[in-house]
PDB file of N, CA and C in Angstrom:
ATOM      1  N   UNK A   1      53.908  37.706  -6.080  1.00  0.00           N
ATOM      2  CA  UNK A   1      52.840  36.991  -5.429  1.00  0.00           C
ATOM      3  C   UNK A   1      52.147  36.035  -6.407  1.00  0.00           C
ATOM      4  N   UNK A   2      51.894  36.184  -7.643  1.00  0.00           N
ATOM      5  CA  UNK A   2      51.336  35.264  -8.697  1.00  0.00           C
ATOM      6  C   UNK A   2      52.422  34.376  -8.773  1.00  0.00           C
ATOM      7  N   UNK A   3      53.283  34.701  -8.632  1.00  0.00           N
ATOM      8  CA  UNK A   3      54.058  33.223  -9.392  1.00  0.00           C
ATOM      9  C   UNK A   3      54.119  32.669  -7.944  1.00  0.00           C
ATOM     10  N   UNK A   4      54.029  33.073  -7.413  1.00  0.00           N
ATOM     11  CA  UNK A   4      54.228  31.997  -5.643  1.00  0.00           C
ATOM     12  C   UNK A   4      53.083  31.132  -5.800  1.00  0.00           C
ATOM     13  N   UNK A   5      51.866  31.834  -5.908  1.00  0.00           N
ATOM     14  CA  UNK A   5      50.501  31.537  -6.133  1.00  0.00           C
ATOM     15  C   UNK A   5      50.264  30.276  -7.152  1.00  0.00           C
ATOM     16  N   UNK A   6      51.267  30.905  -8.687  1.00  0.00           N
ATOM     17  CA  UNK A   6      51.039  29.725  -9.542  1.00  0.00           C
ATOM     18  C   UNK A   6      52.026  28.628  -9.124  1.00  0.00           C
ATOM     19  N   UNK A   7      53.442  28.708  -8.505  1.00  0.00           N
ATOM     20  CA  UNK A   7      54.207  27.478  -7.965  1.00  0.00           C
ATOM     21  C   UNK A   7      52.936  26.547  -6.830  1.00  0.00           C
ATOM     22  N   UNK A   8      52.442  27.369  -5.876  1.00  0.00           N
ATOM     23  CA  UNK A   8      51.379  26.316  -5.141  1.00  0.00           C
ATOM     24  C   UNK A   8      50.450  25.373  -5.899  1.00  0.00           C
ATOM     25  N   UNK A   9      50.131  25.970  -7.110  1.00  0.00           N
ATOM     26  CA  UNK A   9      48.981  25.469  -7.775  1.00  0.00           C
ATOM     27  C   UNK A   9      49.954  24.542  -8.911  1.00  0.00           C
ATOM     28  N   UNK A  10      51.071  24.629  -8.387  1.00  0.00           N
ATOM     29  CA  UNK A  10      51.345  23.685  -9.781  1.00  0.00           C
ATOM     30  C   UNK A  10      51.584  23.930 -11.200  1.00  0.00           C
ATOM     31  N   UNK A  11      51.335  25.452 -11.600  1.00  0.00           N
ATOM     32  CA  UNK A  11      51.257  25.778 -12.525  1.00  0.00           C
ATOM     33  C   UNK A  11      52.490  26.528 -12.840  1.00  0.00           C
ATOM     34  N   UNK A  12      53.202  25.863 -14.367  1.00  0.00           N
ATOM     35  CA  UNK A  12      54.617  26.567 -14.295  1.00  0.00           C
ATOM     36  C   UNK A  12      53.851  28.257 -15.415  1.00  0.00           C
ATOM     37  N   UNK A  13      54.985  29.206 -14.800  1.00  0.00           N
ATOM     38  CA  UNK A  13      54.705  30.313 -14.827  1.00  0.00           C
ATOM     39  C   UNK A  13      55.033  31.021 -16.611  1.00  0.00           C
ATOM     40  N   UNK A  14      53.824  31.249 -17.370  1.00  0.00           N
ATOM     41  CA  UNK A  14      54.364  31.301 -18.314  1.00  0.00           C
ATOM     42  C   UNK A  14      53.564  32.509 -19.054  1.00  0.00           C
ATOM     43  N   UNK A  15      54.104  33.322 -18.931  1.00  0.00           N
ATOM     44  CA  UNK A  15      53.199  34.778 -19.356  1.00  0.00           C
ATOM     45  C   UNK A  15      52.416  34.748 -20.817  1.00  0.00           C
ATOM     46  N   UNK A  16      53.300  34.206 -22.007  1.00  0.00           N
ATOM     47  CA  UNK A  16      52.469  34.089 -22.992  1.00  0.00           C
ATOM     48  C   UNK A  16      51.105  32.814 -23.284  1.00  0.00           C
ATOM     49  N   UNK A  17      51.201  31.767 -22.202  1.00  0.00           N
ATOM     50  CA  UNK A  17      50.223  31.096 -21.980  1.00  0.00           C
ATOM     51  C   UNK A  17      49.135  31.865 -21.035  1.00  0.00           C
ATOM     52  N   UNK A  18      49.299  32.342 -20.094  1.00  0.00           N
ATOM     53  CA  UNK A  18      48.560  32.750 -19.573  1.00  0.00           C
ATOM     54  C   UNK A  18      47.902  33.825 -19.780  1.00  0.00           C
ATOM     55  N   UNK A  19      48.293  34.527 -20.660  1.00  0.00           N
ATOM     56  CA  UNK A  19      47.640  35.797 -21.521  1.00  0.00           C
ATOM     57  C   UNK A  19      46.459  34.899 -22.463  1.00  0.00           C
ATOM     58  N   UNK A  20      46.594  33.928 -22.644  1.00  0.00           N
ATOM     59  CA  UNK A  20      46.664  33.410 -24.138  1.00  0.00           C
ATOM     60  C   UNK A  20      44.484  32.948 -22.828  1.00  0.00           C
ATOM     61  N   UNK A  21      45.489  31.973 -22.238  1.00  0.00           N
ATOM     62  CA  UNK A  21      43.940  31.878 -21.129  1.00  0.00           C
ATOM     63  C   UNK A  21      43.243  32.739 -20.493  1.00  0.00           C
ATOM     64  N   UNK A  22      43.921  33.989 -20.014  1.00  0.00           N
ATOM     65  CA  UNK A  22      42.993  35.326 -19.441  1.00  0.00           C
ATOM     66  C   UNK A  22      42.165  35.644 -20.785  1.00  0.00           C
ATOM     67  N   UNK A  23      42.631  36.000 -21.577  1.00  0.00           N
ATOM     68  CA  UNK A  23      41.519  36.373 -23.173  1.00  0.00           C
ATOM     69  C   UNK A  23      40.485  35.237 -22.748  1.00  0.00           C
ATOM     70  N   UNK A  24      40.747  34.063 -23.039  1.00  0.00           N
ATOM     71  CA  UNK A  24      40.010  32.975 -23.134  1.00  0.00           C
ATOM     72  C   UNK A  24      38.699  33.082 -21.780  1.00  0.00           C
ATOM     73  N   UNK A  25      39.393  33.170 -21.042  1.00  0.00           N
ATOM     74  CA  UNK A  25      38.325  33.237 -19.721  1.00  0.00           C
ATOM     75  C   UNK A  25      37.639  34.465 -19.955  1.00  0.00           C
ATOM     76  N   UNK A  26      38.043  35.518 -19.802  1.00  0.00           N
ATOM     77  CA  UNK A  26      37.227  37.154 -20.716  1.00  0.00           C
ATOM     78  C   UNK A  26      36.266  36.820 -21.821  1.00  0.00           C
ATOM     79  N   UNK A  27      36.425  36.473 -22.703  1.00  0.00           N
ATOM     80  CA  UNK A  27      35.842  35.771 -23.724  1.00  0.00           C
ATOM     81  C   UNK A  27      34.727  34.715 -23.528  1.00  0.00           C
ATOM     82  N   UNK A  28      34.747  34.349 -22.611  1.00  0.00           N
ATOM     83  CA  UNK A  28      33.884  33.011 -22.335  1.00  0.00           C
ATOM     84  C   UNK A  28      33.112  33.681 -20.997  1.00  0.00           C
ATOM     85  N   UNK A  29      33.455  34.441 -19.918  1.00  0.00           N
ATOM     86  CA  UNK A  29      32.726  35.391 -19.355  1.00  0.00           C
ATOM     87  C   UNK A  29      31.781  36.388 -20.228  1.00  0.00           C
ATOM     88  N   UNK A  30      31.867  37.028 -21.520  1.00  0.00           N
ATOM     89  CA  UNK A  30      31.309  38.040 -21.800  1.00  0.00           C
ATOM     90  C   UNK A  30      30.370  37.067 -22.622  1.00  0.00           C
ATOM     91  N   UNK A  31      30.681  36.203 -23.135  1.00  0.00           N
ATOM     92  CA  UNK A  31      29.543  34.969 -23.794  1.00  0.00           C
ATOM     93  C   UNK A  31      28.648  35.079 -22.458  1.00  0.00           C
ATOM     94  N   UNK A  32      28.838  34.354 -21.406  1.00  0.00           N
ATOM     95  CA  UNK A  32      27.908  33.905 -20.147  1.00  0.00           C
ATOM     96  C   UNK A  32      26.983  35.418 -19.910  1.00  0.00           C
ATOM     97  N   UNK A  33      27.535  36.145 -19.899  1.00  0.00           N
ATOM     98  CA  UNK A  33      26.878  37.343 -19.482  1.00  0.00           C
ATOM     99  C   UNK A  33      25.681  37.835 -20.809  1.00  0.00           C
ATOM    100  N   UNK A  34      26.384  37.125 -22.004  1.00  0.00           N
ATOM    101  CA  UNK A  34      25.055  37.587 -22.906  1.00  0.00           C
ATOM    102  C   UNK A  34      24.121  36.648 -23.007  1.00  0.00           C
ATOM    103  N   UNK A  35      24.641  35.789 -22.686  1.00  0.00           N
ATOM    104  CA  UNK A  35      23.062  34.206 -22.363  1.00  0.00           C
ATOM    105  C   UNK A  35      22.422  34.694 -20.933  1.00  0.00           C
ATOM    106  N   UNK A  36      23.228  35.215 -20.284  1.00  0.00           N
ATOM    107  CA  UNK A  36      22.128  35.313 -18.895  1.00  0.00           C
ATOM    108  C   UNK A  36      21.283  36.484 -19.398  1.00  0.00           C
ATOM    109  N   UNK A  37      21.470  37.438 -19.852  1.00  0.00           N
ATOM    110  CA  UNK A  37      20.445  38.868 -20.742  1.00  0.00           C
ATOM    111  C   UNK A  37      19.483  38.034 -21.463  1.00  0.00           C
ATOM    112  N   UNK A  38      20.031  37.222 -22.586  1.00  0.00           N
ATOM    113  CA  UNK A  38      18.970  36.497 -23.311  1.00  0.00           C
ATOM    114  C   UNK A  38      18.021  36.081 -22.326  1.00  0.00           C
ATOM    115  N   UNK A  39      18.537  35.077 -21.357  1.00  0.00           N
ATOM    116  CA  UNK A  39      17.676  33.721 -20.569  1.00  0.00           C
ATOM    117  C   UNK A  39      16.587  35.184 -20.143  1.00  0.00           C
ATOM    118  N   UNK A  40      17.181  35.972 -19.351  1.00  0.00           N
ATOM    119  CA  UNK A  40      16.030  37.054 -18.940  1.00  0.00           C
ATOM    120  C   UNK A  40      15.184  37.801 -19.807  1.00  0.00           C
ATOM    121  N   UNK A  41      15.641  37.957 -20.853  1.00  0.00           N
ATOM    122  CA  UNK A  41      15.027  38.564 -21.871  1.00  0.00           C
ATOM    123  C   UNK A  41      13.514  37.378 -22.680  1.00  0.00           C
ATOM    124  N   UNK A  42      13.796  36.624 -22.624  1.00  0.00           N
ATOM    125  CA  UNK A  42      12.838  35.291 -22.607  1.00  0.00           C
ATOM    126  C   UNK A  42      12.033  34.374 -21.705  1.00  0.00           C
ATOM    127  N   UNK A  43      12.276  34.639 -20.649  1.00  0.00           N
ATOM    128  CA  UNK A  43      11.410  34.857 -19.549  1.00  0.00           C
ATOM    129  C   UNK A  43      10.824  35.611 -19.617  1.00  0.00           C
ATOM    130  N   UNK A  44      10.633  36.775 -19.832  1.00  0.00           N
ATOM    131  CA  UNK A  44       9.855  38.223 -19.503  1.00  0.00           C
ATOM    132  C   UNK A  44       8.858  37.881 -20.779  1.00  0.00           C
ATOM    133  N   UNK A  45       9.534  37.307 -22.369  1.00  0.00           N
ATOM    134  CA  UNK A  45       8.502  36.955 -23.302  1.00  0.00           C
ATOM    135  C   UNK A  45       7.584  35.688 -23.192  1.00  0.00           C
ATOM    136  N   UNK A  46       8.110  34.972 -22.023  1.00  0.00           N
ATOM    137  CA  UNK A  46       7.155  33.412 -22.099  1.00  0.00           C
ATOM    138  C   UNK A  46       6.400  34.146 -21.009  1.00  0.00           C
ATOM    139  N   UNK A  47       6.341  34.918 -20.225  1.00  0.00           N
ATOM    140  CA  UNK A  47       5.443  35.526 -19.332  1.00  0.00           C
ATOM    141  C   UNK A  47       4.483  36.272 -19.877  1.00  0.00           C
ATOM    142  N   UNK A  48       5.344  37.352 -20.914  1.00  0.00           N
ATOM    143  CA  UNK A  48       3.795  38.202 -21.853  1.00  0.00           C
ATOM    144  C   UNK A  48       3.140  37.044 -22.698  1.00  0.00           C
ATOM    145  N   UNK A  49       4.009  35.691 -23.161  1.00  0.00           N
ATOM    146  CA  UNK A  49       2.684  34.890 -24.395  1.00  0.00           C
ATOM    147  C   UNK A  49       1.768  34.326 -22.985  1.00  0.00           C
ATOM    148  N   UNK A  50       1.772  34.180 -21.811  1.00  0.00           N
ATOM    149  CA  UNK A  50       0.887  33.311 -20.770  1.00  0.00           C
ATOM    150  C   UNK A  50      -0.047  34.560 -20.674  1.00  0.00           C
ATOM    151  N   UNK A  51       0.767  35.141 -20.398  1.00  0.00           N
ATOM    152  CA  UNK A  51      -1.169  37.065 -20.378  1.00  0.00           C
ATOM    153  C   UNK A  51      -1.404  36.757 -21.346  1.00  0.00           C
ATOM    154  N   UNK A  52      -1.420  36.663 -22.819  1.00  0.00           N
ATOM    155  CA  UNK A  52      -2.010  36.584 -23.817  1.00  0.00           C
ATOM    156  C   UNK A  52      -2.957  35.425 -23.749  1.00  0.00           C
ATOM    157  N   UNK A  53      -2.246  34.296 -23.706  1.00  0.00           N
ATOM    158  CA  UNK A  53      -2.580  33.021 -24.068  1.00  0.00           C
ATOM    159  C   UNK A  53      -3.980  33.151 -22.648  1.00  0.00           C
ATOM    160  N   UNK A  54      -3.951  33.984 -21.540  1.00  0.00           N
ATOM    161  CA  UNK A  54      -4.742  33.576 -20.322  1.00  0.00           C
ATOM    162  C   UNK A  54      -6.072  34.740 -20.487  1.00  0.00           C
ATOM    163  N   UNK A  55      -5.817  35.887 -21.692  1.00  0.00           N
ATOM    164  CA  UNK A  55      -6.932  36.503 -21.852  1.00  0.00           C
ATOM    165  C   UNK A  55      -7.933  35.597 -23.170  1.00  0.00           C
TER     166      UNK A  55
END
């Protein structure tokens, strides 16, 4: 079913490339997932300096 999948898409079927891009996409997912923790994690601190800054 993948290689049917990758013939539709055009993509010739090549296991050591595509290993090579699943890491890559894994890798670049687990980056995104630690900037979205940060982004929230810094929100929650620009919210405690505004209580501060508003007492």
């Amino acid at each position: 079913m993948q290689e049917k999948l990758l013939e539709q898409l055009q993509i010739k079927y090549n296991p050591n490339d595509n290993k090579v891009i699943l890491e890559k996409v894994k890798s670049n997912d687990e980056k995104l997932d630690k900037l979205e923790k940060l982004e929230e994690k810094l929100e929650k601190l620009e919210k405690l300096l505004e209580e501060i800054r508003a007492k």
